[in-house]
Protein backbone atom coordinates (compact mmCIF):
# COMPACT_ATOMS: atom_id res chain seq x y z
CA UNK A 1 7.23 -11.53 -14.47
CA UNK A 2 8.72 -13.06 -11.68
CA UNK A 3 8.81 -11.39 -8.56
CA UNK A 4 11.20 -11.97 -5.43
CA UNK A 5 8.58 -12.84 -2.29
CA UNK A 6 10.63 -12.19 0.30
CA UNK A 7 11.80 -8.74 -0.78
CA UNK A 8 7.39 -7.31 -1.66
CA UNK A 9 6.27 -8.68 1.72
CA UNK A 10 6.24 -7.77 5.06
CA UNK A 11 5.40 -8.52 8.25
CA UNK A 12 1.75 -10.11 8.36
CA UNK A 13 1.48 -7.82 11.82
CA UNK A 14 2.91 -4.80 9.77
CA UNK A 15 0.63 -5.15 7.02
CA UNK A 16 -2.73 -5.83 9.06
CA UNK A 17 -1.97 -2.75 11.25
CA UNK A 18 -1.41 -0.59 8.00
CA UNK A 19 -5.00 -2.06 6.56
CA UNK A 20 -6.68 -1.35 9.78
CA UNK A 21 -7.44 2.01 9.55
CA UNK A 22 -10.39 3.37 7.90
CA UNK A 23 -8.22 6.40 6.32
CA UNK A 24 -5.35 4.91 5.20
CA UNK A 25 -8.11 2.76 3.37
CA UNK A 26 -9.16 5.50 1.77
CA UNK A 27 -6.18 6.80 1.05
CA UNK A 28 -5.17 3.55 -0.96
CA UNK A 29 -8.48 3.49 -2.86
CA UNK A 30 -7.56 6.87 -3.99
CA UNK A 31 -3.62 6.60 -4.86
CA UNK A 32 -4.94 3.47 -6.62
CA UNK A 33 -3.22 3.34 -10.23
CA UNK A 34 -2.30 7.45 -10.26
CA UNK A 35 -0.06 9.52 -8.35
CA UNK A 36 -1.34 12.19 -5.99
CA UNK A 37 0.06 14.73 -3.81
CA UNK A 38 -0.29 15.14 -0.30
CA UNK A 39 -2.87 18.05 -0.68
CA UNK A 40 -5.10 16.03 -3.31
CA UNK A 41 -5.68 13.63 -0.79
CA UNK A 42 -5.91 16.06 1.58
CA UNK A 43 -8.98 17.65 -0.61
CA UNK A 44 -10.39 14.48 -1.36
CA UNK A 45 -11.04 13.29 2.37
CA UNK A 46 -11.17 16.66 3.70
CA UNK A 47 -9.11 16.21 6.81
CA UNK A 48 -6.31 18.23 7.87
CA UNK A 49 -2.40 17.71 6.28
CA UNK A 50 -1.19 16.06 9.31
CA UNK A 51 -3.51 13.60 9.68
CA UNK A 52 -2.93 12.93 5.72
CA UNK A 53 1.08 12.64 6.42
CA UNK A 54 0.66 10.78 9.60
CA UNK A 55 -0.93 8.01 7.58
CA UNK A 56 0.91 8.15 4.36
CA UNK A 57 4.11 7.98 6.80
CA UNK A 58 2.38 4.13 8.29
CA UNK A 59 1.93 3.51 4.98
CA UNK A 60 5.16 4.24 3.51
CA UNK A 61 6.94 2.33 6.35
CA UNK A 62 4.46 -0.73 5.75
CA UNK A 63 5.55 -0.47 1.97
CA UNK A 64 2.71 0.10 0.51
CA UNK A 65 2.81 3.65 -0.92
CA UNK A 66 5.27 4.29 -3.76
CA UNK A 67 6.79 8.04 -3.83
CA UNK A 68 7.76 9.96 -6.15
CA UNK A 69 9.44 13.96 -5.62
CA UNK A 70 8.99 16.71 -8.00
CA UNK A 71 10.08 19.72 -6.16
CA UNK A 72 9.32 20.20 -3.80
CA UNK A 73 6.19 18.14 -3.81
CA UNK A 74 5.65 15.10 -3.10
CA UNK A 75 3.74 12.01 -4.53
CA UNK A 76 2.11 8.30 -3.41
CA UNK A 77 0.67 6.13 -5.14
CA UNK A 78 0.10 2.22 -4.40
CA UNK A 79 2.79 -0.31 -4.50
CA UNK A 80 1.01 -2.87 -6.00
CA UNK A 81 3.24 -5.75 -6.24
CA UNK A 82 4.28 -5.55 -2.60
CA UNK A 83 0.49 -5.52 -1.90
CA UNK A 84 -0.14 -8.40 -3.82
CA UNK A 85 2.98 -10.15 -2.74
CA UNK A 86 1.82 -9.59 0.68
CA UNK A 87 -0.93 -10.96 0.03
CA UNK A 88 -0.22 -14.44 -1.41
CA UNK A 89 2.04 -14.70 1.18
CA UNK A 90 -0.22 -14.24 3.92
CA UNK A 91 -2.66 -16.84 2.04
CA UNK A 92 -0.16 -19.09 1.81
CA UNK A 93 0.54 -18.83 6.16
CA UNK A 94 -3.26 -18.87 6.53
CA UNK A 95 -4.87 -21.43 3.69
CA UNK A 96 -1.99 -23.35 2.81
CA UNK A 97 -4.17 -25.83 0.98
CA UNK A 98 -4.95 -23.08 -1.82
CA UNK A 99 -1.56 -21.84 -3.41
CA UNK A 100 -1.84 -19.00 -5.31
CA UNK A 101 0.51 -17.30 -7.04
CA UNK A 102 0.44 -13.67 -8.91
CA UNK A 103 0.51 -14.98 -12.05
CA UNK A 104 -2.19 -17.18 -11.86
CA UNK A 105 -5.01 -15.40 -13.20
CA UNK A 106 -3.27 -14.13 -16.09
């Protein structure tokens, strides 16, 4: 599968800023590969639903949550390919001299 670069990245700034918090970490280990609502993850790191939304919402502007309504709930899970997109692109700005590609390991 090919995938379009420019439209799965973002902004190397963008992306480090989303990393760079400790819970929003947490809350992409946990939407890793399943969907979750807002008051799973809420359970999960036991902190408050703002503080969940507030970082889902840094997230979702980054890119990096995929959503998903039933309802009137609503669930996130990880956008992997912009992730990994991201990624390559950033190691291709930063280490140039080892091009990687997503399909590489495959």
């Amino acid at each position: 599968m090919v995938i379009d670069m420019i439209e799965n990245t973002i902004s190397s700034i963008k992306f480090a800023k989303a990393l760079a918090d400790e819970t929003r970490q947490q809350i992409m280990r946990l939407c890793c590969c399943q969907w979750l609502s807002v008051g799973a993850i809420v359970d999960a790191l036991q902190v408050t639903q703002p503080t969940v939304s507030h970082h889902l919402s840094i997230l979702k502007a980054a890119g990096l949550v995929r959503i998903r309504r039933e309802g009137k709930q609503t669930f996130y899970t990880i956008n992997q390919a912009k992730l990994a997109a991201t990624c390559c692109a950033l190691a291709e700005d930063f280490a140039p001299d080892h091009k990687l590609t997503l399909e590489q390991n495959k």
